[in-house]
N, C-alpha and C. Protein backbone atom coordinates (compact mmCIF):
# COMPACT_ATOMS: atom_id res chain seq x y z
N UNK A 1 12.23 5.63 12.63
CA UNK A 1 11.34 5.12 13.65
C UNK A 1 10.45 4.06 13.02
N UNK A 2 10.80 3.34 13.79
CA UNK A 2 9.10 1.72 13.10
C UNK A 2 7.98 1.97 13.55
N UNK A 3 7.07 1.76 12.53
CA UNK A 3 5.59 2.07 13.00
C UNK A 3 4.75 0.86 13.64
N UNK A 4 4.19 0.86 14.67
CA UNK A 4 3.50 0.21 15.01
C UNK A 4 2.44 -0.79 14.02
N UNK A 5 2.11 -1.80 13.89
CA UNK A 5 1.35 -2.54 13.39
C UNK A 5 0.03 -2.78 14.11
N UNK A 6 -1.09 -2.30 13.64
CA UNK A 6 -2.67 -2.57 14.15
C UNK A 6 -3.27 -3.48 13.29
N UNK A 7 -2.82 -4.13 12.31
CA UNK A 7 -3.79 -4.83 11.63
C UNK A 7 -3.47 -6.24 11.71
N UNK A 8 -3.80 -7.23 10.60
CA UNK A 8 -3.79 -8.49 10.50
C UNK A 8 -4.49 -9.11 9.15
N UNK A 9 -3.33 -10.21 8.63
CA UNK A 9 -3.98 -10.51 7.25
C UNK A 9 -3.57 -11.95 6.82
N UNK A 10 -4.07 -12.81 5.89
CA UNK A 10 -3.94 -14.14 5.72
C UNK A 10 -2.58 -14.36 5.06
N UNK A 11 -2.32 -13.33 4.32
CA UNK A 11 -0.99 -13.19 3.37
C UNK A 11 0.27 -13.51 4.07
N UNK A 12 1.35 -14.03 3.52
CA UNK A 12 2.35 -14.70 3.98
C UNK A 12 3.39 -13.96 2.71
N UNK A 13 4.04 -13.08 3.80
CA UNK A 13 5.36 -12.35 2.88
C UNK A 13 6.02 -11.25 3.28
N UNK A 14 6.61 -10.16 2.40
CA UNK A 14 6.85 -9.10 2.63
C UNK A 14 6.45 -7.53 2.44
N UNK A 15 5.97 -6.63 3.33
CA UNK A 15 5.40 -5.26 2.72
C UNK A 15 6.39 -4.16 3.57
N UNK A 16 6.97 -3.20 2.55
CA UNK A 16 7.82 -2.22 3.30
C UNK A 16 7.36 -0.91 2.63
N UNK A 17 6.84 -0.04 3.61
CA UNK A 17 6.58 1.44 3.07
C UNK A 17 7.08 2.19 4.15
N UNK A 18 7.68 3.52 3.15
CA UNK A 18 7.86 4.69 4.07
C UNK A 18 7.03 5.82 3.72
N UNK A 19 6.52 6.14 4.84
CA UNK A 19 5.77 7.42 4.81
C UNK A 19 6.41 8.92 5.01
N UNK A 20 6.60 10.01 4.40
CA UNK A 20 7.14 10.73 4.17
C UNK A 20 5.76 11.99 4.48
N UNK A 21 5.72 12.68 5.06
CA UNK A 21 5.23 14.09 5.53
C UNK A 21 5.98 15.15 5.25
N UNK A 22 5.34 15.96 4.78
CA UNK A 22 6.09 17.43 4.61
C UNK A 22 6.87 18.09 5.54
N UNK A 23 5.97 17.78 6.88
CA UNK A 23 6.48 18.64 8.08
C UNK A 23 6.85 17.95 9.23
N UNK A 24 6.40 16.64 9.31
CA UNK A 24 6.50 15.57 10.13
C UNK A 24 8.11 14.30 9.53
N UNK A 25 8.42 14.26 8.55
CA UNK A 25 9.52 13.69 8.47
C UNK A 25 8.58 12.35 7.99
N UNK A 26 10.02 11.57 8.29
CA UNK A 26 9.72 10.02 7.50
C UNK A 26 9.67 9.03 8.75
N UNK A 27 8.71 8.01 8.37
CA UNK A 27 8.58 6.72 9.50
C UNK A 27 7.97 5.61 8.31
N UNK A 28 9.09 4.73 8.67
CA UNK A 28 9.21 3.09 8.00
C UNK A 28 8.22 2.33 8.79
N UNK A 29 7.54 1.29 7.62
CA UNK A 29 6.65 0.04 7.91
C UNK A 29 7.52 -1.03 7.58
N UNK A 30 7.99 -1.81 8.06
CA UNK A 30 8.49 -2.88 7.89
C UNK A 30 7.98 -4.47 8.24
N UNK A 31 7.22 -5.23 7.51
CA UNK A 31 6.45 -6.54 7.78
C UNK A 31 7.06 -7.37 7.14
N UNK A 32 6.65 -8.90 7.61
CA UNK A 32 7.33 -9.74 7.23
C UNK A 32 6.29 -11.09 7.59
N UNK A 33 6.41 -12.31 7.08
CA UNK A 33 5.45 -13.03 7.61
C UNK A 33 4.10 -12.90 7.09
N UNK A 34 3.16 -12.29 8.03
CA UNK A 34 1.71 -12.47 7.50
C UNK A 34 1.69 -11.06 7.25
N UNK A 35 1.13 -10.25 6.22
CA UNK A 35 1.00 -8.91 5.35
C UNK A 35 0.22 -8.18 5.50
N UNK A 36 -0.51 -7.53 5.44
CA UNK A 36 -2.48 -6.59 5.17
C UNK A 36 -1.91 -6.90 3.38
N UNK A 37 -1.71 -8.15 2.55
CA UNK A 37 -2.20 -7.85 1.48
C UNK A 37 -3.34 -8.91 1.00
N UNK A 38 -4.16 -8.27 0.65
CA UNK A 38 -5.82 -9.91 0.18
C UNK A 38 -5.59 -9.71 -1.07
N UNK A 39 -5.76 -10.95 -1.38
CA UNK A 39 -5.74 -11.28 -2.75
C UNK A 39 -7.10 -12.00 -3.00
N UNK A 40 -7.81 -11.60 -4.13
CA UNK A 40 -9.07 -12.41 -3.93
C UNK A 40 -9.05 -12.71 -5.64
N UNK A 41 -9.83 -13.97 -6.60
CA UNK A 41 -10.25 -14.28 -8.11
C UNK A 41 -10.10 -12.45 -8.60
N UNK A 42 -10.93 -11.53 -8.08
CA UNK A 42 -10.98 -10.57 -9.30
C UNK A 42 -10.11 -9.37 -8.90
N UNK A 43 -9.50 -9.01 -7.54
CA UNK A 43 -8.69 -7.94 -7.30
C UNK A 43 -7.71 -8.33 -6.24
N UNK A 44 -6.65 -7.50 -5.99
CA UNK A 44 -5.79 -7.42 -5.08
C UNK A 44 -5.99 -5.95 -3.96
N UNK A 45 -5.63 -6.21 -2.94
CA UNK A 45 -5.97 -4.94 -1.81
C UNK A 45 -5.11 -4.93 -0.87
N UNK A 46 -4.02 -4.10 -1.40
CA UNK A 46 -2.68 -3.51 0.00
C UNK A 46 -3.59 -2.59 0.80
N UNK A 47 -3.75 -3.13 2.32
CA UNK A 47 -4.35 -2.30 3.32
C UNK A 47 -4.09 -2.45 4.21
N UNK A 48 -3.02 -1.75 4.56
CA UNK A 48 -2.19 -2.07 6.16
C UNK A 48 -2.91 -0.86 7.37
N UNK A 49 -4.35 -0.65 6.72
CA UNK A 49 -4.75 0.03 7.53
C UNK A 49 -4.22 0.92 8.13
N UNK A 50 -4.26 1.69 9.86
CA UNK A 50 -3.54 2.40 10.21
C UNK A 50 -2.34 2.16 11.59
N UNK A 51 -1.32 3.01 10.76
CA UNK A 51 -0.39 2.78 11.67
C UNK A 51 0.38 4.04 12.67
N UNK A 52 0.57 3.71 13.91
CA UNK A 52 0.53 5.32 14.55
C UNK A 52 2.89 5.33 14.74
N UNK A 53 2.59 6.76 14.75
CA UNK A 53 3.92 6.62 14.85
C UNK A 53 4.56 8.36 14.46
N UNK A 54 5.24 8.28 15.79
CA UNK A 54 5.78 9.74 15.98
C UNK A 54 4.64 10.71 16.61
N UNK A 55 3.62 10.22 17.27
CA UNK A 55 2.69 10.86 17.49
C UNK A 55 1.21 10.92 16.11
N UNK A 56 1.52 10.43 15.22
CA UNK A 56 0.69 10.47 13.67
C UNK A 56 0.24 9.29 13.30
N UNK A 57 -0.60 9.67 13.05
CA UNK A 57 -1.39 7.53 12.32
C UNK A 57 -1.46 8.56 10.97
N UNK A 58 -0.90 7.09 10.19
CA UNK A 58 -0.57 7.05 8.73
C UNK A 58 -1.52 5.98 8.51
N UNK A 59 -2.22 6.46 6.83
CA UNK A 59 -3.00 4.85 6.31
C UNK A 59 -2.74 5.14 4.29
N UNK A 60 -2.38 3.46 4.28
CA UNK A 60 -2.17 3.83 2.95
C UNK A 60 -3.23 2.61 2.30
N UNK A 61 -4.01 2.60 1.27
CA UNK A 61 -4.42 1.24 0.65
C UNK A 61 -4.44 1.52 -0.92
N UNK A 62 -3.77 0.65 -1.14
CA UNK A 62 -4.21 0.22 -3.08
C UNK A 62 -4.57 -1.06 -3.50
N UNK A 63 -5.58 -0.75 -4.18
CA UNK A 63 -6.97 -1.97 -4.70
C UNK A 63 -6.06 -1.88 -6.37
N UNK A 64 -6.36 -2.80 -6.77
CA UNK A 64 -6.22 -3.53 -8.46
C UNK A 64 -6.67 -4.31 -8.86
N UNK A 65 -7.20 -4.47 -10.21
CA UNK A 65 -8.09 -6.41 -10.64
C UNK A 65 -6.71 -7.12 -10.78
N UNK A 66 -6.87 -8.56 -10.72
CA UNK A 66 -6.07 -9.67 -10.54
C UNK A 66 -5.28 -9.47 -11.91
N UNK A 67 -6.25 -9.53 -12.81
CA UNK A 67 -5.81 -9.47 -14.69
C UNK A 67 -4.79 -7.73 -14.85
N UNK A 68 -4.26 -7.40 -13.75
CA UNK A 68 -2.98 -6.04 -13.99
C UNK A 68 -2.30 -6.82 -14.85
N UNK A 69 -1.93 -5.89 -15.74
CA UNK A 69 -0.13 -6.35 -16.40
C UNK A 69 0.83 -6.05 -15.69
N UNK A 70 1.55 -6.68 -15.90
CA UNK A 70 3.13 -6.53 -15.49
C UNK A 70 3.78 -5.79 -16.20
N UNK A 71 4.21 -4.87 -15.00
CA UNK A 71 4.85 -2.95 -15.41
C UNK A 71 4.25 -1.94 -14.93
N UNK A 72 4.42 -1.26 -15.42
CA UNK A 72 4.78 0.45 -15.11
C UNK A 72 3.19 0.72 -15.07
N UNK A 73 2.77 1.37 -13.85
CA UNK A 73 0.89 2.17 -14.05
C UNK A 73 1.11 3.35 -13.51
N UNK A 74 0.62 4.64 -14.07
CA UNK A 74 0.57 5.30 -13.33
C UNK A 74 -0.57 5.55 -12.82
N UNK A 75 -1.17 6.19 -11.85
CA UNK A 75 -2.54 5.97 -11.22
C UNK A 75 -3.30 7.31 -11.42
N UNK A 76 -4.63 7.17 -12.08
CA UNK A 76 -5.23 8.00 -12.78
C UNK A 76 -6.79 8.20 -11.89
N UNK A 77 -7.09 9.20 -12.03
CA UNK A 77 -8.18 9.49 -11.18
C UNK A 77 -8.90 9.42 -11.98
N UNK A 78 -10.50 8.52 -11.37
CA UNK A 78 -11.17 7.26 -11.96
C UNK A 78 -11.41 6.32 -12.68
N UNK A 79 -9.39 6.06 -13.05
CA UNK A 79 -9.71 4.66 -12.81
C UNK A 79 -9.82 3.59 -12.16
N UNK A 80 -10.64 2.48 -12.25
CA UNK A 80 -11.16 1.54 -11.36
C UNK A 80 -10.38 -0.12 -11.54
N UNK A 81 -9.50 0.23 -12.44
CA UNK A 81 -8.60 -1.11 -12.39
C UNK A 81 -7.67 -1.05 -11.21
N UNK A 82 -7.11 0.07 -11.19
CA UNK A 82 -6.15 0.57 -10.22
C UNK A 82 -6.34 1.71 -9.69
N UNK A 83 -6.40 2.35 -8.36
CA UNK A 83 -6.27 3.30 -7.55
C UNK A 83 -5.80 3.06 -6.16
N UNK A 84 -5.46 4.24 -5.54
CA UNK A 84 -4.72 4.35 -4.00
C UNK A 84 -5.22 5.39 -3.33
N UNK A 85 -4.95 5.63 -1.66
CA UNK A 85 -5.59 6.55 -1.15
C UNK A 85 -4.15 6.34 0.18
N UNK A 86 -4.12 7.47 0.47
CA UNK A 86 -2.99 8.13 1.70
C UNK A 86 -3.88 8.90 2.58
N UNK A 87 -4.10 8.80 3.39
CA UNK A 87 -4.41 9.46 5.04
C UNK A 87 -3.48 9.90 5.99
N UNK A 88 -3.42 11.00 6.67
CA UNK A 88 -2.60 11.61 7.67
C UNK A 88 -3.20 11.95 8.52
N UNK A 89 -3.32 11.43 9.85
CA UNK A 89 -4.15 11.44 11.24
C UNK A 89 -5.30 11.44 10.64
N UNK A 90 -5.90 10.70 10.22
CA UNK A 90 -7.40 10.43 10.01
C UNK A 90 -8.09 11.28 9.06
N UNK A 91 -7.04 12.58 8.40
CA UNK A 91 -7.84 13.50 7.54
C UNK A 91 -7.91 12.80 6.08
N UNK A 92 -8.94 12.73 5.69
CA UNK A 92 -9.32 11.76 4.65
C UNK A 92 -8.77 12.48 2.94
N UNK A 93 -8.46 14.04 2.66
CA UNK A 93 -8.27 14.45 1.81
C UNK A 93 -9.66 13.98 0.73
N UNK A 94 -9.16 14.00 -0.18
CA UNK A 94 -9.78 13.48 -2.35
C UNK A 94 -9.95 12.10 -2.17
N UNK A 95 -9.66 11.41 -1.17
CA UNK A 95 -9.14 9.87 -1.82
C UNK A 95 -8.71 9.46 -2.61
N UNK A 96 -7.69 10.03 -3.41
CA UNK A 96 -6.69 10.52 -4.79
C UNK A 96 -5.70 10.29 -4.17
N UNK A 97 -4.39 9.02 -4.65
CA UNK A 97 -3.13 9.65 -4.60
C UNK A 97 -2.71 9.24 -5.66
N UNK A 98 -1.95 10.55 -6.05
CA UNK A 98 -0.85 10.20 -7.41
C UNK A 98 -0.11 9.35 -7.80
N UNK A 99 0.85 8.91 -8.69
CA UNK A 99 1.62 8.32 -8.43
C UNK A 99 2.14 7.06 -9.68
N UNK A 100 3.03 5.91 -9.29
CA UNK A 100 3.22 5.14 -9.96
C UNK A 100 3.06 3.81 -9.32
N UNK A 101 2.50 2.84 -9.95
CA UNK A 101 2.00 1.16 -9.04
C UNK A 101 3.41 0.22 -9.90
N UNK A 102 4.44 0.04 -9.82
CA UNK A 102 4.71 -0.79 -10.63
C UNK A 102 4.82 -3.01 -10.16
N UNK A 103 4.21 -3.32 -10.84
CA UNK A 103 3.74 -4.69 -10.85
C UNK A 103 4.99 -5.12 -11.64
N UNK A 104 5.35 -6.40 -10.67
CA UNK A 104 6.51 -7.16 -10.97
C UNK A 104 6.36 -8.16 -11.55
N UNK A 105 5.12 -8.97 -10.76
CA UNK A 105 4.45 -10.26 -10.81
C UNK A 105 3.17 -10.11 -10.35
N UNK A 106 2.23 -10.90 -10.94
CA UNK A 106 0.74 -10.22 -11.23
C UNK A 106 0.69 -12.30 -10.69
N UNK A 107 -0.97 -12.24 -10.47
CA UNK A 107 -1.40 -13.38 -10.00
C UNK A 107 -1.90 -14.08 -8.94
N UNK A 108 -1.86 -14.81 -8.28
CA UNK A 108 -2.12 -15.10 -6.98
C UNK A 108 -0.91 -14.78 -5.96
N UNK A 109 -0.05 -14.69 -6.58
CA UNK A 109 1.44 -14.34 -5.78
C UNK A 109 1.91 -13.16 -6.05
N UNK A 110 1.40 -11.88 -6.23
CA UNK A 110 1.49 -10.93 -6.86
C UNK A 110 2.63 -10.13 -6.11
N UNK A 111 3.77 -9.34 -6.78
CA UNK A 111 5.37 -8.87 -6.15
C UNK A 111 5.19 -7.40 -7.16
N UNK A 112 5.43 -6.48 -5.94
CA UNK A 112 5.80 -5.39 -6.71
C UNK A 112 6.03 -3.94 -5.96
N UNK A 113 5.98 -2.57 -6.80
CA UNK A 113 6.66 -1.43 -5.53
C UNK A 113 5.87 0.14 -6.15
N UNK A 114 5.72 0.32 -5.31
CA UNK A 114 4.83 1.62 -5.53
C UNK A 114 5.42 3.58 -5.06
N UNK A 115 5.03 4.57 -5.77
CA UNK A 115 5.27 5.47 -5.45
C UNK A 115 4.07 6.39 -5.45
N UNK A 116 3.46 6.74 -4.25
CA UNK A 116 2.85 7.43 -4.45
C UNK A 116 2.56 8.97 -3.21
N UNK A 117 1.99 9.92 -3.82
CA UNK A 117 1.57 11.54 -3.11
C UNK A 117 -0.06 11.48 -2.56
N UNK A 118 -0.37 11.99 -1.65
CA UNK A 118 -1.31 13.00 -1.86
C UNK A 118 -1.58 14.05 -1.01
N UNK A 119 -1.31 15.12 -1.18
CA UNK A 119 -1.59 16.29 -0.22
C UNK A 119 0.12 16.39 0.23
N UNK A 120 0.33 16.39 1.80
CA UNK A 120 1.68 16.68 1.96
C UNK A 120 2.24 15.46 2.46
N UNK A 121 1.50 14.42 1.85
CA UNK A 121 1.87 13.00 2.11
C UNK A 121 2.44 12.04 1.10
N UNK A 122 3.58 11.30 1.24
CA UNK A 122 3.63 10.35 0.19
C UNK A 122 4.43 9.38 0.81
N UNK A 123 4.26 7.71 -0.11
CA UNK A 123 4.95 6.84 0.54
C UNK A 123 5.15 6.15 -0.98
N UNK A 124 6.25 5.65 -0.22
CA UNK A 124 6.96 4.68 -1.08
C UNK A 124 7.02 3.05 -0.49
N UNK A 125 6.86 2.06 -1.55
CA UNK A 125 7.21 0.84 -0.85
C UNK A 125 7.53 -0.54 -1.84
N UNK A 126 7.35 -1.31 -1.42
CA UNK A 126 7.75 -2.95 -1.90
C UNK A 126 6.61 -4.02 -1.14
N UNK A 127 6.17 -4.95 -2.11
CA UNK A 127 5.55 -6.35 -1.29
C UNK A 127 5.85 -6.83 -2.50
N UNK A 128 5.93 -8.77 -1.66
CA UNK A 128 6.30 -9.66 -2.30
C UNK A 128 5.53 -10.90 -1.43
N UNK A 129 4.22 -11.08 -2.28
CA UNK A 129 3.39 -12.26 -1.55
C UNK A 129 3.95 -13.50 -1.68
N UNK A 130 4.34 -14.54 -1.20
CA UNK A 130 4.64 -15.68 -1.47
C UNK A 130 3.83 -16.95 -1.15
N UNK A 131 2.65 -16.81 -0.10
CA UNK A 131 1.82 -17.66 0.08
C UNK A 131 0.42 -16.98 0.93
N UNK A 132 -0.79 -17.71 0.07
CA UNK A 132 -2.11 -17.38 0.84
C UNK A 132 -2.39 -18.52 1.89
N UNK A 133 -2.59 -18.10 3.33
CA UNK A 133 -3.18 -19.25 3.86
C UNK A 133 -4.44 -18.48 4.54
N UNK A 134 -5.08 -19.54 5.13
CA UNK A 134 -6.60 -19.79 4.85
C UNK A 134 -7.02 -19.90 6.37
């Protein structure tokens, strides 16, 4: 099932996540074109906000500084270079999700794919920014 899109962002590219529930099953994000990803001088911010679907609004966001390396992170609770947060109908959990960020391409054009949990939630995905417009 495709999830509805509520948001809007300057980014020009691709973001694909699936959200996976314990008890609720799986529902795909599929974007293309303009993204929820901001890129700003000192961080990057995947925030496709929320998306409803199957009866469930899903929200996923991960923040990073611009200066990430390229590769493998796994995401550690407090740190502030990198972290993520997963929501299921609006229940906010730890603001903790587990997981792995891996960075392809770091920069103003930043490409890469993520795995992450939290609670009985997890998603997996891909973005690949190719242009900021303004």
């Amino acid at each position: 099932m495709e999830i509805k899109q509520t948001s809007s962002n300057k980014s020009w590219g691709v973001l694909n996540i699936t959200f996976s529930h314990r008890v609720h099953g799986e529902h795909t994000l599929n974007m293309k074109d303009y993204v929820p990803v901001e890129v700003y001088p000192d961080y990057f911010h995947i925030n496709p906000k929320r998306w409803s679907a199957g009866g469930h609004v899903y929200y996923v966001g991960i923040k990073g500084v611009s200066d990430l390396e390229v590769g493998s992170h796994e995401l550690v609770r407090g740190d502030e270079r990198l972290f993520a947060h997963l929501e299921f109908d609006k229940v906010e959990g730890d603001k903790f999700a587990e997981g792995v960020f891996i960075l392809e391409r770091g920069g103003k054009y930043p490409k890469g794919k993520f795995s992450l949990k939290e609670g009985d939630l997890s998603a997996e995905g891909d973005f690949d920014i190719k242009e900021i417009k303004d």
